[in-house]
C-alpha atoms as a PDB file:
ATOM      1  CA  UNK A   1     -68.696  33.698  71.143  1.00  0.00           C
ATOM      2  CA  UNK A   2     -71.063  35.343  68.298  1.00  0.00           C
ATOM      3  CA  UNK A   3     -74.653  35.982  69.264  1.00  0.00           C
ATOM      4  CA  UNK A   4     -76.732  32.535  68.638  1.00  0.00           C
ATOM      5  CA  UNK A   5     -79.241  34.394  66.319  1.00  0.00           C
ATOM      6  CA  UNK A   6     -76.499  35.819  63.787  1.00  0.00           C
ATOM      7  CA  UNK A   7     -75.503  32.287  63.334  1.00  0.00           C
ATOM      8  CA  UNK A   8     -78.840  31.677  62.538  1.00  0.00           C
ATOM      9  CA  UNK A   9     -79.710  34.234  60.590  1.00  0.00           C
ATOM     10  CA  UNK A  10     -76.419  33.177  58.379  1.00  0.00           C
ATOM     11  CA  UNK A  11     -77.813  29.494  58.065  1.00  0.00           C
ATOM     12  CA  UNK A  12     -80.715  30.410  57.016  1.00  0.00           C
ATOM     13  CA  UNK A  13     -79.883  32.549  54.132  1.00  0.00           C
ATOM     14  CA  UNK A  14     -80.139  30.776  51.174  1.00  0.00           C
ATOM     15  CA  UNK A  15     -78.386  33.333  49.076  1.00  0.00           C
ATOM     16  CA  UNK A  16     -75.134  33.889  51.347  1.00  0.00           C
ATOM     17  CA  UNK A  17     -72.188  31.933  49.968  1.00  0.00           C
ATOM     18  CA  UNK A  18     -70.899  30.394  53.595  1.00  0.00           C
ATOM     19  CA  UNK A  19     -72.502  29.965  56.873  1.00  0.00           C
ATOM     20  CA  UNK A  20     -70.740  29.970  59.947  1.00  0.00           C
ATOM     21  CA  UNK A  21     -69.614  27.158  62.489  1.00  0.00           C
ATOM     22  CA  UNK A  22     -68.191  28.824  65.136  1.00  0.00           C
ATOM     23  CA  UNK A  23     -67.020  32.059  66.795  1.00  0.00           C
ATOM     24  CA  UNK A  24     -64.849  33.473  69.113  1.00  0.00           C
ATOM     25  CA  UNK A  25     -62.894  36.275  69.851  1.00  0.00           C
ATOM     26  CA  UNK A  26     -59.277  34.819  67.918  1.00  0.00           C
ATOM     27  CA  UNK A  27     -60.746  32.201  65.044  1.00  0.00           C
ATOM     28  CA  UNK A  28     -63.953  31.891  62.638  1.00  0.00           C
ATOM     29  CA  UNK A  29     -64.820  28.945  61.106  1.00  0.00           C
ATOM     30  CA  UNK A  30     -67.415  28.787  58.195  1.00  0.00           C
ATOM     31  CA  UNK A  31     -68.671  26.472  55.837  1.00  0.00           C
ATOM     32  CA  UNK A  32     -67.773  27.795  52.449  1.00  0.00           C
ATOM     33  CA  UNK A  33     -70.717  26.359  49.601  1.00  0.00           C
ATOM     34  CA  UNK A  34     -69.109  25.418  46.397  1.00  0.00           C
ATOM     35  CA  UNK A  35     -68.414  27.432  43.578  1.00  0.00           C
ATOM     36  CA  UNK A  36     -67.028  30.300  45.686  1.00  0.00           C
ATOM     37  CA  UNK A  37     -63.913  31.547  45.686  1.00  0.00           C
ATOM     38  CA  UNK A  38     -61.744  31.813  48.698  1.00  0.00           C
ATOM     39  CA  UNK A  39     -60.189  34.389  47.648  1.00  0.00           C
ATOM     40  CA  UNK A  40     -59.877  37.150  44.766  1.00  0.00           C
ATOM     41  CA  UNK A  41     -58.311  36.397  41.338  1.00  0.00           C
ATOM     42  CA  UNK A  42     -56.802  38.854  38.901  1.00  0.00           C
ATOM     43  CA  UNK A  43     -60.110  39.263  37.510  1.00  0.00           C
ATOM     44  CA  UNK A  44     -61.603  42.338  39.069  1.00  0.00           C
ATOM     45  CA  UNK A  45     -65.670  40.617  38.934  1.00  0.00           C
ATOM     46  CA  UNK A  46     -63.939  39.189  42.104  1.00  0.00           C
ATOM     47  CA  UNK A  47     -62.574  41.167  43.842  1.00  0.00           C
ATOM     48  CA  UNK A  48     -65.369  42.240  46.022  1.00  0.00           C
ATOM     49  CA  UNK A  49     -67.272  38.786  45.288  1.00  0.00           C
ATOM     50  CA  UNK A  50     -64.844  36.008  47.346  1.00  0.00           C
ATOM     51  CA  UNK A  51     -65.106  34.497  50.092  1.00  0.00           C
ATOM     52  CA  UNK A  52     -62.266  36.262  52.246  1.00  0.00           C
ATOM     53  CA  UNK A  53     -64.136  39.914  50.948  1.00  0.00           C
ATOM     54  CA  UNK A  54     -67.629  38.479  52.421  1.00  0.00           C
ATOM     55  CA  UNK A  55     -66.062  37.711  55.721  1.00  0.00           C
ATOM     56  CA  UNK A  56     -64.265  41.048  55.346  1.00  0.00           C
ATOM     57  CA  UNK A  57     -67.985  43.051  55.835  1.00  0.00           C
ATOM     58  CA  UNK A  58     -68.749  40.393  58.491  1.00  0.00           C
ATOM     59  CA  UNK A  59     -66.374  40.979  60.561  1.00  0.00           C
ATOM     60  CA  UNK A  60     -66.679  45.079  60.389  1.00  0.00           C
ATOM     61  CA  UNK A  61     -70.252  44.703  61.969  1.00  0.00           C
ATOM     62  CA  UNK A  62     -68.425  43.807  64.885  1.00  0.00           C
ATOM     63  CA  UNK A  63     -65.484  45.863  64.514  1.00  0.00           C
ATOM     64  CA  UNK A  64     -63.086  43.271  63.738  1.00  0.00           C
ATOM     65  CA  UNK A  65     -60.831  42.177  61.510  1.00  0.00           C
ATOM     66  CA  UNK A  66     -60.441  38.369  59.316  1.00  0.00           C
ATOM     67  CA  UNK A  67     -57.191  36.814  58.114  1.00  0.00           C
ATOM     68  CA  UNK A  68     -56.982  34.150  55.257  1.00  0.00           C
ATOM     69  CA  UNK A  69     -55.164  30.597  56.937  1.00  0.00           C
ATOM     70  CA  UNK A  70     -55.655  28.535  53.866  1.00  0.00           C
ATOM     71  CA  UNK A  71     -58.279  28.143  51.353  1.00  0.00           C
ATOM     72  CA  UNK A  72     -60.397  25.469  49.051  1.00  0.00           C
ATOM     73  CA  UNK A  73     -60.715  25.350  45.307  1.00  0.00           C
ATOM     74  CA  UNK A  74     -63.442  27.424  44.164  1.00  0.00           C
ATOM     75  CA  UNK A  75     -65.577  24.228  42.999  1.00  0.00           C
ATOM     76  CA  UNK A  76     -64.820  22.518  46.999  1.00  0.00           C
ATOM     77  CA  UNK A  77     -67.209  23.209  49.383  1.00  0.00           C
ATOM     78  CA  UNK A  78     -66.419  22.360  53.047  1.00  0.00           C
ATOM     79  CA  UNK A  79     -65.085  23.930  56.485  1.00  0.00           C
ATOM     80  CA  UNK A  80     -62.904  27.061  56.299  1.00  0.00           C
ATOM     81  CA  UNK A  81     -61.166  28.696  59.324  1.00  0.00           C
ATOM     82  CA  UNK A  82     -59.947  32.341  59.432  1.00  0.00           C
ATOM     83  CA  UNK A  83     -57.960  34.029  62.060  1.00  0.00           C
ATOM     84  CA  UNK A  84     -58.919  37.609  64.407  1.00  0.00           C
ATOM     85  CA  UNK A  85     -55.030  38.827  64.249  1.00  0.00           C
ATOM     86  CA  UNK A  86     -52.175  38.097  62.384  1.00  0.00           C
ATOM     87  CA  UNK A  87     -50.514  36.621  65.526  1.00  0.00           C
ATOM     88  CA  UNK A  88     -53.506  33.515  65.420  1.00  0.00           C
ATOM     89  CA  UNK A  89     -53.028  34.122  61.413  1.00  0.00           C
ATOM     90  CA  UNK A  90     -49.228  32.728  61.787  1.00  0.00           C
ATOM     91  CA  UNK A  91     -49.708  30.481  64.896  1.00  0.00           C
ATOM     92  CA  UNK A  92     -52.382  28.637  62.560  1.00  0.00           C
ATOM     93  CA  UNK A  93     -50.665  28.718  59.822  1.00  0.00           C
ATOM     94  CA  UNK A  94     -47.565  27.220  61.385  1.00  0.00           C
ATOM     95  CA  UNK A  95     -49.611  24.148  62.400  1.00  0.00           C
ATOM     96  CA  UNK A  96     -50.417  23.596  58.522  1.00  0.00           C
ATOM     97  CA  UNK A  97     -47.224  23.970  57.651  1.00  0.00           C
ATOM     98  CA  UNK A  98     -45.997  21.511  59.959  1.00  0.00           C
ATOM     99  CA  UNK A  99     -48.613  19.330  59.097  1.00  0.00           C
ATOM    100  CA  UNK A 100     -49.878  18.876  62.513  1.00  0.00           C
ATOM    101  CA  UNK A 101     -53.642  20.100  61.317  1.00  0.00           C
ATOM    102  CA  UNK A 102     -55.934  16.750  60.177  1.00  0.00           C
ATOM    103  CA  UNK A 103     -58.101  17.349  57.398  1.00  0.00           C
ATOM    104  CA  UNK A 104     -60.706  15.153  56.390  1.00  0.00           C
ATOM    105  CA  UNK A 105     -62.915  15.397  53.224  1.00  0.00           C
ATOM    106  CA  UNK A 106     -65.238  13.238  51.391  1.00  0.00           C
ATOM    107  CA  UNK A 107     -65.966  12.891  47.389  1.00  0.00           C
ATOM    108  CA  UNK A 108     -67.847  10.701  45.349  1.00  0.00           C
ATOM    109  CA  UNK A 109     -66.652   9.079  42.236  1.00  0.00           C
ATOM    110  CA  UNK A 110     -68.036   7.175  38.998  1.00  0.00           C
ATOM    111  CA  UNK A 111     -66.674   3.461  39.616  1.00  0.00           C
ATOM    112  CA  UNK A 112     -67.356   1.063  41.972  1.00  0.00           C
ATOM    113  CA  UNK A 113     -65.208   0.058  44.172  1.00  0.00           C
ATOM    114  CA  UNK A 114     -64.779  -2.599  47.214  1.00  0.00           C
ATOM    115  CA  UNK A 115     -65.496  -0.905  50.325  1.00  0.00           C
ATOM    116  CA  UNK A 116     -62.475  -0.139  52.662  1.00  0.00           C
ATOM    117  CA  UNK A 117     -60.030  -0.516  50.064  1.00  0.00           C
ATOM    118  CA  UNK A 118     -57.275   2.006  50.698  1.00  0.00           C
ATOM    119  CA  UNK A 119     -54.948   4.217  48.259  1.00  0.00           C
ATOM    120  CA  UNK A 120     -52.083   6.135  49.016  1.00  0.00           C
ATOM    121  CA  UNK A 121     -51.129   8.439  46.848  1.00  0.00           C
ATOM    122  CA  UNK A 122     -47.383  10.617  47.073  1.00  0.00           C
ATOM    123  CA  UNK A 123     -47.158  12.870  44.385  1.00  0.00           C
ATOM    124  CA  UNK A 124     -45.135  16.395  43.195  1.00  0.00           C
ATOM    125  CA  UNK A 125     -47.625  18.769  41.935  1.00  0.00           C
ATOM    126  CA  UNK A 126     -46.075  22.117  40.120  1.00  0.00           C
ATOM    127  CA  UNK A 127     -48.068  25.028  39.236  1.00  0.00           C
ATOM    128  CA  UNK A 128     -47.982  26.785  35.474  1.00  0.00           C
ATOM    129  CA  UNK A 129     -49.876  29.751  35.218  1.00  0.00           C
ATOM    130  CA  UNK A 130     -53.471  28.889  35.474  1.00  0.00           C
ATOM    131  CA  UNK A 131     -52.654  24.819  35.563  1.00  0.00           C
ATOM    132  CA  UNK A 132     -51.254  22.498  37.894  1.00  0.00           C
ATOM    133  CA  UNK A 133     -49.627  19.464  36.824  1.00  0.00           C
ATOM    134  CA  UNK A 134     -48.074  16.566  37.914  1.00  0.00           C
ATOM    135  CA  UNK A 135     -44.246  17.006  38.290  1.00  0.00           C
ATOM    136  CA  UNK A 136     -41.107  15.963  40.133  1.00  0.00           C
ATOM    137  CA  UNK A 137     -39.296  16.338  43.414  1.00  0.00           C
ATOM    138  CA  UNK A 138     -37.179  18.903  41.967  1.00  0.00           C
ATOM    139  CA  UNK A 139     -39.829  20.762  40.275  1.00  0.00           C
ATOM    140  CA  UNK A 140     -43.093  20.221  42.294  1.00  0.00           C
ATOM    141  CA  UNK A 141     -43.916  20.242  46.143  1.00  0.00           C
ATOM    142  CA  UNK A 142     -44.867  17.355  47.557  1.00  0.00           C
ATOM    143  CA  UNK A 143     -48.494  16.228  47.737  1.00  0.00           C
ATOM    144  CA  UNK A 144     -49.498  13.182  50.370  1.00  0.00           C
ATOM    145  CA  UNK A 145     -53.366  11.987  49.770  1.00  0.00           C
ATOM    146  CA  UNK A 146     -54.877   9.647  51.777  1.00  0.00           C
ATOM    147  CA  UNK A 147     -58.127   7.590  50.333  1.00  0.00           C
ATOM    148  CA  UNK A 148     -60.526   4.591  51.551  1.00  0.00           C
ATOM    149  CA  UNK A 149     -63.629   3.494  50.313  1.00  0.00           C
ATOM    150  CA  UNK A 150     -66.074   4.220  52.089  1.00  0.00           C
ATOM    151  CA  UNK A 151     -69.989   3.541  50.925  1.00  0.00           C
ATOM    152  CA  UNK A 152     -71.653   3.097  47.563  1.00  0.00           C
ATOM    153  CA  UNK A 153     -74.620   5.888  46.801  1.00  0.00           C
ATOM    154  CA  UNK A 154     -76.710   5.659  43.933  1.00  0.00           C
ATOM    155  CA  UNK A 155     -74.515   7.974  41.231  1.00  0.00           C
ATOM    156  CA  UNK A 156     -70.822   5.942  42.274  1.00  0.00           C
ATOM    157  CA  UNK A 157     -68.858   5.611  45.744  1.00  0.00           C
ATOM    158  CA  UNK A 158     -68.162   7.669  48.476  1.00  0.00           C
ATOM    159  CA  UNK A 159     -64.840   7.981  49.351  1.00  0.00           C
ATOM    160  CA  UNK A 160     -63.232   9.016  52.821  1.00  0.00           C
ATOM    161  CA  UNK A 161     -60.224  11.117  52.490  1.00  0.00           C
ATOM    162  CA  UNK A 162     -56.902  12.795  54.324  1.00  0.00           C
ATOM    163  CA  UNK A 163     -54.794  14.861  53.222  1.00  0.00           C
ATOM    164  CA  UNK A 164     -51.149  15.623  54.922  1.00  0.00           C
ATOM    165  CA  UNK A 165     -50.450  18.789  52.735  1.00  0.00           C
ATOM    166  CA  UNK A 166     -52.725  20.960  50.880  1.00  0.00           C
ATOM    167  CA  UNK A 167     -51.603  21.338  47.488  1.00  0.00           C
ATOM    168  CA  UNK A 168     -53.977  23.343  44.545  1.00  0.00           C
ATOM    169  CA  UNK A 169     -55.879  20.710  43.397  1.00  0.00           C
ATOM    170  CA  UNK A 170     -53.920  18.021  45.203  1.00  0.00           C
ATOM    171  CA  UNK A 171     -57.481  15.584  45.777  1.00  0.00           C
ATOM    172  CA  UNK A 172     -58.188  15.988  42.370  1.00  0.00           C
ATOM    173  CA  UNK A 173     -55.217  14.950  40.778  1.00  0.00           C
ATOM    174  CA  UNK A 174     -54.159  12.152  43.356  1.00  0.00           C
ATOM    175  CA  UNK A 175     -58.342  10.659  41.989  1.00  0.00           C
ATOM    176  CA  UNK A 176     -57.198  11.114  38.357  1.00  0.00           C
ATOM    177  CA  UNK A 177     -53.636   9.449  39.066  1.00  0.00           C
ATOM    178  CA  UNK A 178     -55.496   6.377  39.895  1.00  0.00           C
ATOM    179  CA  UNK A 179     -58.194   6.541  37.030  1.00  0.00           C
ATOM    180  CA  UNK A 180     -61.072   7.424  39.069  1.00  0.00           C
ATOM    181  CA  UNK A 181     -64.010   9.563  37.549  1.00  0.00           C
ATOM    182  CA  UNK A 182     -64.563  12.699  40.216  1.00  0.00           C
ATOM    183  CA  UNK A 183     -67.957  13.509  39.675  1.00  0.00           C
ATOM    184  CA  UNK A 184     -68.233  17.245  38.453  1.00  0.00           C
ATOM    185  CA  UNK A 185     -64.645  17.819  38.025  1.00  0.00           C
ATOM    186  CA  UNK A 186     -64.596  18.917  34.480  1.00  0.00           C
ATOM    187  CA  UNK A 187     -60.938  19.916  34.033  1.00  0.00           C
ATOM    188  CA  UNK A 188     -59.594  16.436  35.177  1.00  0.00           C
ATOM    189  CA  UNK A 189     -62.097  13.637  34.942  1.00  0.00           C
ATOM    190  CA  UNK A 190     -63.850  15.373  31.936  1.00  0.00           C
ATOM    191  CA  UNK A 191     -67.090  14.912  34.102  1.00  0.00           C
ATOM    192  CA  UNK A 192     -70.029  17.508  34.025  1.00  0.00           C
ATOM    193  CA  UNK A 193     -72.272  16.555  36.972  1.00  0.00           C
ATOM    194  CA  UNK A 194     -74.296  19.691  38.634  1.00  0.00           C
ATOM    195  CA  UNK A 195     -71.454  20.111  40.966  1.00  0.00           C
ATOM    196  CA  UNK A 196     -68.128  18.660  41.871  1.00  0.00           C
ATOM    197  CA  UNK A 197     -68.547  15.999  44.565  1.00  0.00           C
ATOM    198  CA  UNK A 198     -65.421  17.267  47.070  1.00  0.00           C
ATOM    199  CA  UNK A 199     -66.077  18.305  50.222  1.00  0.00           C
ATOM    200  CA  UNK A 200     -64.263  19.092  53.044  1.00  0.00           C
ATOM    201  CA  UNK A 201     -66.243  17.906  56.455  1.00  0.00           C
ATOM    202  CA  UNK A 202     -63.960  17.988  59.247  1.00  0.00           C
ATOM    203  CA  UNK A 203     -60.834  19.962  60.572  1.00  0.00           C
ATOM    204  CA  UNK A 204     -58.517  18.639  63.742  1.00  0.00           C
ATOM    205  CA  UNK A 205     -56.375  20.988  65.483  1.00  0.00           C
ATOM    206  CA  UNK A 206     -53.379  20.258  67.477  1.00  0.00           C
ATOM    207  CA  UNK A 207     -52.845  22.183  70.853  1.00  0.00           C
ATOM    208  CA  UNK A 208     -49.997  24.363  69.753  1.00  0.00           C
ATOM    209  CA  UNK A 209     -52.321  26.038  67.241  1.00  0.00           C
ATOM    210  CA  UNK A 210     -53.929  27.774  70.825  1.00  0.00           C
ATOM    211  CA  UNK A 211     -57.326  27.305  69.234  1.00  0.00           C
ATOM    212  CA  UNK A 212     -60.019  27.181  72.569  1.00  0.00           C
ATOM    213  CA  UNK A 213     -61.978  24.250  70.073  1.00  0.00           C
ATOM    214  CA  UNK A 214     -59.518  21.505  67.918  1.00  0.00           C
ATOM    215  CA  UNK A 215     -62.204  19.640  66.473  1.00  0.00           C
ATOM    216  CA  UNK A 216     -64.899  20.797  64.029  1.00  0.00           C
ATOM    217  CA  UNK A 217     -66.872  19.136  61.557  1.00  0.00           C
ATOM    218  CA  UNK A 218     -70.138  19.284  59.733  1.00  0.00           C
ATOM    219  CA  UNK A 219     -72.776  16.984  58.788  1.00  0.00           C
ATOM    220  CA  UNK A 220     -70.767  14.913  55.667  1.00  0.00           C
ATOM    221  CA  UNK A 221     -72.525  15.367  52.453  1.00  0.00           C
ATOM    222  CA  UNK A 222     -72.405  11.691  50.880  1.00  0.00           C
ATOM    223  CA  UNK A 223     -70.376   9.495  53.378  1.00  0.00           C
ATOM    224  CA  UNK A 224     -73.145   6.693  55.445  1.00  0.00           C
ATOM    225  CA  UNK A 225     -70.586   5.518  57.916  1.00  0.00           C
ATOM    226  CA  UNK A 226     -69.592   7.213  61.359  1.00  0.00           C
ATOM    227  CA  UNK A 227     -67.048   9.569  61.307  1.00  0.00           C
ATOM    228  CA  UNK A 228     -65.743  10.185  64.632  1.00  0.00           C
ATOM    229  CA  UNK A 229     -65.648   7.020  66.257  1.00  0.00           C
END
């Protein structure tokens, strides 16, 4: 386990992009703010400036090494784990994969809606350069989103959500499928709130991922109701 005061010392620096959840000596998990990238692009401005790099310089203070599991959309802020060694790397990996990992985040959108209502949404999402768009089994992977209604806040509703795979932009275009307004998502829902309200608040692990903690979670952003009951 990290030492207590680097944790804090990451917490409480308002200009570092993540903070961190926990440590041990096999997994990291962080809380990644939004508008970060998980990972570089093409464009070289990144490649120093992501996510992965910033863990990258953590990690050497302590003469270790970070490997990339899966990642968020830049605009998505919410828990992120990363593996010590490739063999955790693939282990973890495997359990996404097999869709044995439970991942729960929250969003907020313009209408109003009846709380607890439910949505299921099964789509095939294909990417095109830059884009992805909605597609076909032949064409697309498949794309299982999970959605209740959770609590109304003063700019829309809350919304709980699950996700069985983790498809680029998968949240976002299983909301716009079903003509909801995600607030902030500007490339979808034509929306230009201060930020995009996704957020991913809790990760379950199954046993075979050999993880010493399965659960983690952080403080939702906009959901009222108890989340681990």
């Amino acid at each position: 386990m990290m030492n207590p005061e680097r944790i804090l010392e990451m917490r409480n620096n308002p200009n570092a992009p993540y903070y961190v959840i926990y440590e041990d000596a096999e997994a990291l998990v962080v809380y990644k703010k939004r508008d970060v990238l998980s990972v570089a692009t093409l464009d070289k401005k990144t490649y120093t400036h992501n996510l992965l790099a910033y863990l990258g310089h953590y990690a050497k203070e302590a003469r270790e090494q970070v490997y990339l599991v899966h990642r968020l959309d830049v605009e998505t802020s919410g828990l992120m784990i990363f593996a010590k060694s490739k063999e955790m790397q693939e282990k973890i990996k495997a359990c996404f994969e097999a869709r044995t990992v439970q991942r729960f985040y929250e969003a907020v959108i313009k209408e109003a809606l009846p709380i607890g209502k439910t949505y299921d949404v099964k789509q095939y999402l294909a990417e095109e350069g830059m884009h992805v768009v909605v597609s076909d089994a032949e064409h697309g992977k498949e794309a299982l989103t999970h959605i209740e209604v959770a609590n109304p806040i003063q700019i829309g509703t809350a919304l709980k959500i699950q996700i069985e795979t983790g498809r680029k932009n998968q949240i976002r275009l299983a909301l716009h499928s079903l003509g909801f307004t995600l607030l902030g998502d500007k490339r979808y829902s034509g929306n230009d709130a201060k930020r995009m309200y996704l957020n991913a608040y809790r990760l379950v692990f199954p046993k075979e991922s050999g993880l010493k903690i399965l659960d983690f979670a952080s403080d939702p952003l906009w959901l009222t109701v108890p989340q681990k009951a």
